[in-house]
N, C-alpha and C. Protein backbone atom coordinates (compact mmCIF):
# COMPACT_ATOMS: atom_id res chain seq x y z
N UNK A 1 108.38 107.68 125.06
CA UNK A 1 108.66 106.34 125.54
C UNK A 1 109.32 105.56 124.40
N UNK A 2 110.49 104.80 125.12
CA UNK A 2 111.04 104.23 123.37
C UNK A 2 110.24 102.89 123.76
N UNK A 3 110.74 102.01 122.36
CA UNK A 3 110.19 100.43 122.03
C UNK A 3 110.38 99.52 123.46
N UNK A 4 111.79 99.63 123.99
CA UNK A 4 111.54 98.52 124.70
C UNK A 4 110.94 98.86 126.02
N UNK A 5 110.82 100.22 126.49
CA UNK A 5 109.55 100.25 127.66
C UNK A 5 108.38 99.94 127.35
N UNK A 6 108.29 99.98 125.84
CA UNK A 6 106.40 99.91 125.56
C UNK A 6 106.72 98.34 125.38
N UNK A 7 107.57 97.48 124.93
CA UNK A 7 107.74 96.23 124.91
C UNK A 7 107.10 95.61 126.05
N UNK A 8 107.96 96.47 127.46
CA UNK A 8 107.94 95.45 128.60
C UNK A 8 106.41 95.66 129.36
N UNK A 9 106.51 97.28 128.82
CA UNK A 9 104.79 97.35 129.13
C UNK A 9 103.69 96.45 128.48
N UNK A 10 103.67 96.00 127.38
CA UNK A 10 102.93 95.37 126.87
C UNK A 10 102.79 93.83 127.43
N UNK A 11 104.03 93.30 127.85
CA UNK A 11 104.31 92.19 128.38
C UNK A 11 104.08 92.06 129.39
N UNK A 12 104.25 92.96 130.73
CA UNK A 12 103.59 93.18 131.96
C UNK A 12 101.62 93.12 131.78
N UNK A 13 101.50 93.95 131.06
CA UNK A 13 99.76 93.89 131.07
C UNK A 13 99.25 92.91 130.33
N UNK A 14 99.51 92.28 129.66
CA UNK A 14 99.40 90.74 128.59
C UNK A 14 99.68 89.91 129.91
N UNK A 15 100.83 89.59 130.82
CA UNK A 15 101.06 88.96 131.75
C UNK A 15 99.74 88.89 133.11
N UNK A 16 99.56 89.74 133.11
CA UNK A 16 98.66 90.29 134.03
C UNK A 16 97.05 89.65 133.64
N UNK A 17 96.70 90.09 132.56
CA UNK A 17 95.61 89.78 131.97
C UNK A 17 95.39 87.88 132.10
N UNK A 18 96.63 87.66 131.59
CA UNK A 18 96.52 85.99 131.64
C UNK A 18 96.19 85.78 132.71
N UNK A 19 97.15 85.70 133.81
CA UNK A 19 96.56 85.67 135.27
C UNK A 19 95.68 85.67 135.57
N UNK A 20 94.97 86.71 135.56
CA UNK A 20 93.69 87.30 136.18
C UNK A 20 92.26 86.53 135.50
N UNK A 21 92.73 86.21 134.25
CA UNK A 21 91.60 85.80 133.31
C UNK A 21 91.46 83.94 133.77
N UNK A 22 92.72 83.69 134.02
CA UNK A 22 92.82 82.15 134.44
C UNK A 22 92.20 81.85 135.81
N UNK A 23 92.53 82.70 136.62
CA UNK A 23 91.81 82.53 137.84
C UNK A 23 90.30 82.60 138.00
N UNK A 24 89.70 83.20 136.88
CA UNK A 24 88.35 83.21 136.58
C UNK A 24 87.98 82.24 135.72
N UNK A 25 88.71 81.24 135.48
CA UNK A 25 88.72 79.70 134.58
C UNK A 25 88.18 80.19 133.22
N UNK A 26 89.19 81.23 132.41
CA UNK A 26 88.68 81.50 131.50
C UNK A 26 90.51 80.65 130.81
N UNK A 27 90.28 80.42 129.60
CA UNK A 27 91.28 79.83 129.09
C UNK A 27 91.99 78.70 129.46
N UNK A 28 91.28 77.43 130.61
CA UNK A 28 91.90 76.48 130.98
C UNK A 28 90.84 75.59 130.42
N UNK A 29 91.41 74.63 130.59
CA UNK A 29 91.12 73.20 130.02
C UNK A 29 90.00 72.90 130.51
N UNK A 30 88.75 72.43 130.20
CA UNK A 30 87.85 72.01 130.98
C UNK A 30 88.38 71.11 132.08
N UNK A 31 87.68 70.07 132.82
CA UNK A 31 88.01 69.36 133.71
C UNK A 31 86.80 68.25 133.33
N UNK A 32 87.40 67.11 133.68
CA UNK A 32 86.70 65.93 133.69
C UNK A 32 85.73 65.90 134.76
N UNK A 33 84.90 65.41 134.84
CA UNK A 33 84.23 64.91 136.10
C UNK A 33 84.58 63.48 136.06
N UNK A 34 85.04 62.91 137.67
CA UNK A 34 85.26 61.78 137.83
C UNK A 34 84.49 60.81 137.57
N UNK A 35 85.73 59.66 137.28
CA UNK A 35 84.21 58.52 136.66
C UNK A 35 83.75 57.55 137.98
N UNK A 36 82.61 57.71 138.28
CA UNK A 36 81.96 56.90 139.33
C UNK A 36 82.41 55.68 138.83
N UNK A 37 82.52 54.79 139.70
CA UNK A 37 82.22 53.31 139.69
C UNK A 37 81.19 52.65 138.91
N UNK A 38 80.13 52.96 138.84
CA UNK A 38 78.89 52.39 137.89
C UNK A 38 79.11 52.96 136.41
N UNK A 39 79.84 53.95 136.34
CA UNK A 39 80.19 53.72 135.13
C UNK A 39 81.67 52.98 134.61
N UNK A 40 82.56 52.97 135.81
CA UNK A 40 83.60 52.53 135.21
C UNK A 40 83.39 51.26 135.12
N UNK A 41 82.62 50.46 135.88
CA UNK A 41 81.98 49.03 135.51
C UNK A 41 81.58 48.63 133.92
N UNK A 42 80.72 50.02 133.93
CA UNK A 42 80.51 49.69 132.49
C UNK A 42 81.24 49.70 131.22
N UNK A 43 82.31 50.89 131.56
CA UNK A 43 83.67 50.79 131.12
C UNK A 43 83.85 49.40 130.73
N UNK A 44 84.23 48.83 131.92
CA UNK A 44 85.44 47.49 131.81
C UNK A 44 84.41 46.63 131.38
N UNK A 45 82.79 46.32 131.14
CA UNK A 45 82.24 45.55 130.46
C UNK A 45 81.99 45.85 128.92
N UNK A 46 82.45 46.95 128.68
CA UNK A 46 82.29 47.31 126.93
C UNK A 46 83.76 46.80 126.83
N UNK A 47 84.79 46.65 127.50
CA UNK A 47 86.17 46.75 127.05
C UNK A 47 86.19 44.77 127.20
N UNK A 48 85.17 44.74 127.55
CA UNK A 48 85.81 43.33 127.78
C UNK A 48 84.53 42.54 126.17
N UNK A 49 83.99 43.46 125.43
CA UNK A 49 83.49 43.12 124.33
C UNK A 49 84.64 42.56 123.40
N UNK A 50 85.60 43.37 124.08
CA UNK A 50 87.22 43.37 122.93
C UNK A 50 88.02 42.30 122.71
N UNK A 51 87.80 41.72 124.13
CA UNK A 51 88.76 40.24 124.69
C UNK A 51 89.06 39.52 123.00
N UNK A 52 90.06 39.27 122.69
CA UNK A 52 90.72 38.38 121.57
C UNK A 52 90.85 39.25 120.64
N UNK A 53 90.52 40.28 120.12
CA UNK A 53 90.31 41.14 119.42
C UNK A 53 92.29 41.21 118.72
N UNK A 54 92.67 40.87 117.71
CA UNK A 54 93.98 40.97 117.06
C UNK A 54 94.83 42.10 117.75
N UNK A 55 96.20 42.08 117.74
CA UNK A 55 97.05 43.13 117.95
C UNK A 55 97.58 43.51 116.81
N UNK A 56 98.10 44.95 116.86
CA UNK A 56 98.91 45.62 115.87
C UNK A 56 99.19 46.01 116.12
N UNK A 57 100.58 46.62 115.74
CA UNK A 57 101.29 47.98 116.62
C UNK A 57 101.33 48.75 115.61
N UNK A 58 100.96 50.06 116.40
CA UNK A 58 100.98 51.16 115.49
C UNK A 58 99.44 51.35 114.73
N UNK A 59 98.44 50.46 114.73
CA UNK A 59 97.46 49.96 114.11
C UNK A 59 96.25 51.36 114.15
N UNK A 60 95.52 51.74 112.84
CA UNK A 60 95.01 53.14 112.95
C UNK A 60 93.73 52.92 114.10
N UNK A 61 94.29 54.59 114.54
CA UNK A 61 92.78 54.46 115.84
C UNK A 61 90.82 54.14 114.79
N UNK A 62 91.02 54.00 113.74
CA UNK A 62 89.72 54.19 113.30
C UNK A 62 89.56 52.57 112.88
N UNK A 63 90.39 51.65 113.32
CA UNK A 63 89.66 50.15 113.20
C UNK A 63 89.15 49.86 114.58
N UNK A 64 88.37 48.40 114.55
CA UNK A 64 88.04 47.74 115.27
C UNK A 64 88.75 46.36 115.23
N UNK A 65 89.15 46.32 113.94
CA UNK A 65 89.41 45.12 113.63
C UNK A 65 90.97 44.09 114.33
N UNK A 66 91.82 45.01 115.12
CA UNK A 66 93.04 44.70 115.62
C UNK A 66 93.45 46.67 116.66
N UNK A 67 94.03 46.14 117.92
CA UNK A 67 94.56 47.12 118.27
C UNK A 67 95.77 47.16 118.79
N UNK A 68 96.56 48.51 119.45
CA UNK A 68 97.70 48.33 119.61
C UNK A 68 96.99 48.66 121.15
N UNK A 69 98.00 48.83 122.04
CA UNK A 69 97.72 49.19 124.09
C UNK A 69 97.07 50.57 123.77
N UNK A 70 97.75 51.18 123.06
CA UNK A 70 96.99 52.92 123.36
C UNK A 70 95.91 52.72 122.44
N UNK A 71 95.53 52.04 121.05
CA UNK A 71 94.76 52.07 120.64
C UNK A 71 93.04 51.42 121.41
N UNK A 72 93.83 50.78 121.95
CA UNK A 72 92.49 50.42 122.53
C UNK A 72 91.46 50.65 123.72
N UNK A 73 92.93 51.43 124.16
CA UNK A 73 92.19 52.66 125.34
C UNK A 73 91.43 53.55 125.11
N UNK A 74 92.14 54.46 123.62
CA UNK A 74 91.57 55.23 123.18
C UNK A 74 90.03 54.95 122.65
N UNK A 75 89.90 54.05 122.41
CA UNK A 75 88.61 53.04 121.66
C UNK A 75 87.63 53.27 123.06
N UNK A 76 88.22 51.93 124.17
CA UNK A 76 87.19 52.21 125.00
C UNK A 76 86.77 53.53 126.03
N UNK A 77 87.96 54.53 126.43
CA UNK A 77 87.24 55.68 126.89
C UNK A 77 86.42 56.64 126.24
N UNK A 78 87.11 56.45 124.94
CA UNK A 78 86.50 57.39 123.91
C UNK A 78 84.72 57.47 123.90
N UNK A 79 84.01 55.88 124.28
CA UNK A 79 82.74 55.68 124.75
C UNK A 79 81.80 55.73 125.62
N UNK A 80 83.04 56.61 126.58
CA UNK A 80 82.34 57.10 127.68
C UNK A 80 82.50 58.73 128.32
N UNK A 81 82.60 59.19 126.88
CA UNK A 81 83.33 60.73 126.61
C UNK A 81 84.76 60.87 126.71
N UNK A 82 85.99 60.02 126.94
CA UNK A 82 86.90 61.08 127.83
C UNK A 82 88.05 60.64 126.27
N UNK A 83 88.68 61.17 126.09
CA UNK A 83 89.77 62.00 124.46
C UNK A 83 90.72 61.26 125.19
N UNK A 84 91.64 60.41 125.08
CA UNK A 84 92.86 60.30 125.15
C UNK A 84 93.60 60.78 124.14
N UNK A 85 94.85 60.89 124.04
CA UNK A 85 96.10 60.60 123.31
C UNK A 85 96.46 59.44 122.35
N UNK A 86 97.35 59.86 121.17
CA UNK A 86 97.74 58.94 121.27
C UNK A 86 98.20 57.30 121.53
N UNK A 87 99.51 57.45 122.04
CA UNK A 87 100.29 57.02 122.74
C UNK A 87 100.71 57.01 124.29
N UNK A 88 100.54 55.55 124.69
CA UNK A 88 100.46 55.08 126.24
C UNK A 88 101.72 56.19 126.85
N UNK A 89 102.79 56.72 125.98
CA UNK A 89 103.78 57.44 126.64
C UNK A 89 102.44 59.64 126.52
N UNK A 90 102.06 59.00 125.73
CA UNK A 90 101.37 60.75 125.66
C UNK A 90 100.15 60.71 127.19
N UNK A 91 99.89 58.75 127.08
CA UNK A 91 98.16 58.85 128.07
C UNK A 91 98.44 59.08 129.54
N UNK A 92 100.21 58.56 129.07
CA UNK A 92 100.49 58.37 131.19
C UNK A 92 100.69 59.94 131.82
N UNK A 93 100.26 60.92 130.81
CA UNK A 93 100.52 62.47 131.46
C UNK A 93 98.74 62.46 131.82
N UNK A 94 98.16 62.22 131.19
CA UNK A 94 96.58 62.15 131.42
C UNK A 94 96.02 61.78 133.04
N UNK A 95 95.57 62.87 133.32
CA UNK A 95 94.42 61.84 134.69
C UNK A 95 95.60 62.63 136.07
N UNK A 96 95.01 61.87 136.99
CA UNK A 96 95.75 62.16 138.26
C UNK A 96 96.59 60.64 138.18
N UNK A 97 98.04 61.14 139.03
CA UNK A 97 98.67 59.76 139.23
C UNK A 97 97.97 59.13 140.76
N UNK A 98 98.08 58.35 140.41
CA UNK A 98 97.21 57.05 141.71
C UNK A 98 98.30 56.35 141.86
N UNK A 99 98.45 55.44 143.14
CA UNK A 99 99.42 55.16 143.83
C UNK A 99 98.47 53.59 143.64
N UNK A 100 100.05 52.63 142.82
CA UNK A 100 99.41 51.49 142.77
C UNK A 100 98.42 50.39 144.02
N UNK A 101 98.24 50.91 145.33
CA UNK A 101 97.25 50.15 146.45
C UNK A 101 96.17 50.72 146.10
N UNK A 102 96.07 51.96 145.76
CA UNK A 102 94.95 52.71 145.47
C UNK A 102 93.88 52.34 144.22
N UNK A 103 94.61 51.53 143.33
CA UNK A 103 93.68 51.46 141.62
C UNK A 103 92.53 50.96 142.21
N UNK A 104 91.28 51.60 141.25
CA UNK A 104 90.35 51.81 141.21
C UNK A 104 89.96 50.80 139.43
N UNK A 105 88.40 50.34 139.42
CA UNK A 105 88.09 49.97 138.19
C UNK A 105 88.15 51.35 137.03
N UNK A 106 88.91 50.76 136.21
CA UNK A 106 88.35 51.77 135.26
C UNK A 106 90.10 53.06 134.93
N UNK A 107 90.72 52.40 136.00
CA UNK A 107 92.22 53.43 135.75
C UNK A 107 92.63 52.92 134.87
N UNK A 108 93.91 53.95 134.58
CA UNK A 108 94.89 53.70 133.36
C UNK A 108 96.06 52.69 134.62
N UNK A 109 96.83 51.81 133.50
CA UNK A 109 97.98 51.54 134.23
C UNK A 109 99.02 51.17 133.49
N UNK A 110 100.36 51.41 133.46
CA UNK A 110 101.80 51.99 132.44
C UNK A 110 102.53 51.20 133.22
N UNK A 111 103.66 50.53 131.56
CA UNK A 111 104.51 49.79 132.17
C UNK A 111 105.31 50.20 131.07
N UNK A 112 106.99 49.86 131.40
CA UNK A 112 107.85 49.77 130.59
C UNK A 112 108.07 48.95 129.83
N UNK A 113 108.36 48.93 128.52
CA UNK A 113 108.64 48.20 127.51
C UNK A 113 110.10 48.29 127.31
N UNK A 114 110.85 47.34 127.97
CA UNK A 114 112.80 47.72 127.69
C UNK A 114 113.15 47.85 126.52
N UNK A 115 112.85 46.63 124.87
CA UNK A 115 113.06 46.75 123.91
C UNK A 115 112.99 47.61 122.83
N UNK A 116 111.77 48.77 123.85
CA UNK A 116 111.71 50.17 123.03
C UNK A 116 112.30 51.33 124.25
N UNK A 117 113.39 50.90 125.13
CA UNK A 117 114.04 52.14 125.65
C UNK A 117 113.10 52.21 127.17
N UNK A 118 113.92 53.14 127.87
CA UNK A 118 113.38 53.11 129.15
C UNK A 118 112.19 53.96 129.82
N UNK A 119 111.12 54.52 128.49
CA UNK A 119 110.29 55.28 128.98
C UNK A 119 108.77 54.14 128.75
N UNK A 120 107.72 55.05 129.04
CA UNK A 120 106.58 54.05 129.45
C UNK A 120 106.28 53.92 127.71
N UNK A 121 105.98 52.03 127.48
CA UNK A 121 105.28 51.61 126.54
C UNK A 121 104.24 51.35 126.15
N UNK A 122 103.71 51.31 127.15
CA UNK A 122 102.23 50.09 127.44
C UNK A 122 101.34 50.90 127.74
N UNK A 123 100.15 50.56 127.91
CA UNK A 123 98.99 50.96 128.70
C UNK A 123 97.90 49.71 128.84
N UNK A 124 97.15 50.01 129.98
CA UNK A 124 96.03 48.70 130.04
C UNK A 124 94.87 49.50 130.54
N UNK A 125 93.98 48.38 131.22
CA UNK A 125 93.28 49.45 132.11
C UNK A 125 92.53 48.44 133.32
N UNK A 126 93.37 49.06 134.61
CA UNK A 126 92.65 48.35 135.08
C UNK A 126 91.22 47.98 135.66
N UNK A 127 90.83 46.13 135.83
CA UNK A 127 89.81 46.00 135.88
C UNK A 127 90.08 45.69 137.12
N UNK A 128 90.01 45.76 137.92
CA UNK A 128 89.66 45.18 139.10
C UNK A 128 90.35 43.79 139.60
N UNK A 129 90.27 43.72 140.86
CA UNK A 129 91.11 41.69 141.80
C UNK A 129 92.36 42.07 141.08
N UNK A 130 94.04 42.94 141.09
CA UNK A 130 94.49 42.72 140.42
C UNK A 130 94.94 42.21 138.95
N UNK A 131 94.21 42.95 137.76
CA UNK A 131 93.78 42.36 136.71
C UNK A 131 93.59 43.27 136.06
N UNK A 132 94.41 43.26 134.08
CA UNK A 132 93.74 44.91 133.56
C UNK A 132 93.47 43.97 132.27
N UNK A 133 92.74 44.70 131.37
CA UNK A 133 92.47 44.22 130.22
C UNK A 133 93.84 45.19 129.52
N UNK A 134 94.34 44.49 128.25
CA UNK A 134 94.97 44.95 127.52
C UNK A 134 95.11 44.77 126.09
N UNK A 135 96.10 45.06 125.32
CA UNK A 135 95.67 45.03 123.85
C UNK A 135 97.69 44.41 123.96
N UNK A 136 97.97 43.27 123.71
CA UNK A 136 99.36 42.89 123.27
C UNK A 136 99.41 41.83 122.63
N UNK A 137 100.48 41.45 121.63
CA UNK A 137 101.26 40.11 121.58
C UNK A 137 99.72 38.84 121.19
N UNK A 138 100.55 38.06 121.06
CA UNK A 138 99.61 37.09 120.59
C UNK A 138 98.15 37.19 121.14
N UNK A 139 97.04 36.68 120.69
CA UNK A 139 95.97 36.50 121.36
C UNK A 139 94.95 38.01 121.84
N UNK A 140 95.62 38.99 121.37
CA UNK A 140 95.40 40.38 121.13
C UNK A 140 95.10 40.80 122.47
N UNK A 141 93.75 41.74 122.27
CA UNK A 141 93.19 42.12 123.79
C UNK A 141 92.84 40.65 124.69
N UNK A 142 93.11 40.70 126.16
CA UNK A 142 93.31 40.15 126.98
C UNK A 142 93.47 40.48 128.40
N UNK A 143 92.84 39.74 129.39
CA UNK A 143 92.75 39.95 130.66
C UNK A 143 93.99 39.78 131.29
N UNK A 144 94.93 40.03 132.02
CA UNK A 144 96.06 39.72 132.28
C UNK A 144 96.39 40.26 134.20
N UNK A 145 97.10 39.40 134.72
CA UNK A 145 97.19 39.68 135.96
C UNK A 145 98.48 40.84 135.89
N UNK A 146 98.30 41.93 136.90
CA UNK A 146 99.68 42.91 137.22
C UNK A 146 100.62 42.39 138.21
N UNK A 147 100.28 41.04 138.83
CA UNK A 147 101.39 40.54 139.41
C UNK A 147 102.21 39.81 138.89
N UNK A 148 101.85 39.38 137.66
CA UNK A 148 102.62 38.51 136.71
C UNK A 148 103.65 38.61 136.67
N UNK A 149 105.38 37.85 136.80
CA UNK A 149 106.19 38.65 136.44
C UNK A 149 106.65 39.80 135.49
N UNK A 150 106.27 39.70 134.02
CA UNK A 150 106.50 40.33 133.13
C UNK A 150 106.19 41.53 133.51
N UNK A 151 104.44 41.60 133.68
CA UNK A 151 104.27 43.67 134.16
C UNK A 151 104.68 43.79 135.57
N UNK A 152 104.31 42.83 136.74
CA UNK A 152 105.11 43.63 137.38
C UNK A 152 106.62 44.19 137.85
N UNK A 153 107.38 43.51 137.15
CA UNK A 153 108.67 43.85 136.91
C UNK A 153 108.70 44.97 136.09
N UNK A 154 107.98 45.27 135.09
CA UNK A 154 107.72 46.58 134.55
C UNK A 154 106.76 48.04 134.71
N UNK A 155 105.85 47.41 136.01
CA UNK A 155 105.15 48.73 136.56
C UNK A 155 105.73 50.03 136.64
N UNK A 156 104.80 51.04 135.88
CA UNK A 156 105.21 52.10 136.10
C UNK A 156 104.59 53.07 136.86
N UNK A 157 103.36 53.30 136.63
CA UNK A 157 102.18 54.29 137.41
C UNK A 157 100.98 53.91 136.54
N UNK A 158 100.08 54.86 137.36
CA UNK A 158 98.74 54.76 137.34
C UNK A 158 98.28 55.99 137.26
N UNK A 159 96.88 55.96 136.23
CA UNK A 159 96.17 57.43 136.40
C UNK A 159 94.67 57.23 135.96
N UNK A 160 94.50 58.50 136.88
CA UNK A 160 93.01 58.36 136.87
C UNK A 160 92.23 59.39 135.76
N UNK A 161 91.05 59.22 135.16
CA UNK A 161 90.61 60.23 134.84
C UNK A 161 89.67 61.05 135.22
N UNK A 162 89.35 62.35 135.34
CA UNK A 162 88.05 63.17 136.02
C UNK A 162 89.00 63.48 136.70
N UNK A 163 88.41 64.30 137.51
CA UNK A 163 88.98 64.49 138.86
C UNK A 163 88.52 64.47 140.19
């Protein structure tokens, strides 16, 4: 047998193996369990400890003392087990997408920022009555309506976490 039959052989049964091993949920990602409501309540009442809390952009995930939108997501899910990303452009791959009639307490929700280009900038989270807490611009973290002009002219999607 020369190299490249044992090549493709090797690659066929390596191929195979993955398969077979994935379907037995060996090598995939764990999975979240969805966040009930009683906890995402509690969520949005630790996040709302934050309200005024300074902005920074770019600001390290290991303060308290000022945050940026992804930083402060990362802050408050991080307290109720779940790892984000980054960056609001890394978090909006996170979660299931939800269809904005649908938000739930406790989702992610992404908007565009034009001045940094046409992909998602932002992140918040929403709380509930049309309304997310966020981390921006003067006056730092803050309750803010999504009908506002500003985000909703910039809505992008929504995601959930768990599943």
């Amino acid at each position: 047998m020369n190299i490249k039959q044992t090549s493709c052989k090797l690659i066929v049964v390596g191929l195979g193996l993955s398969i077979g091993l994935t379907c037995f949920g060996v090598g995939q990602a764990p999975k979240a369990n969805a966040m009930s409501s009683k906890t995402a309540a509690k969520l949005i009442h630790y996040a709302d400890n934050y309200l005024g809390t300074p902005y920074q952009f770019g600001v390290s995930t290991a303060t308290t003392d000022y945050f940026d939108c992804s930083s402060f997501t990362m802050r408050v899910y991080k307290k109720y087990g779940y790892e984000l990303p980054r960056t609001a452009r890394e978090q909006a791959r996170v979660g299931r997408l939800i269809a904005k009639p649908q938000l739930k307490e406790g989702d992610l929700v992404f908007f565009r920022v034009p001045s940094r280009g046409s992909f998602i900038g932002h992140v918040g989270i929403y709380a509930g009555k049309g309304k997310m807490l966020n981390a921006y611009g003067a006056g730092g973290v803050k309750l803010t309506r999504l009908d506002s002009g500003y985000w909703k002219a910039h809505y992008v999607t929504a995601r959930r976490l768990g599943s």
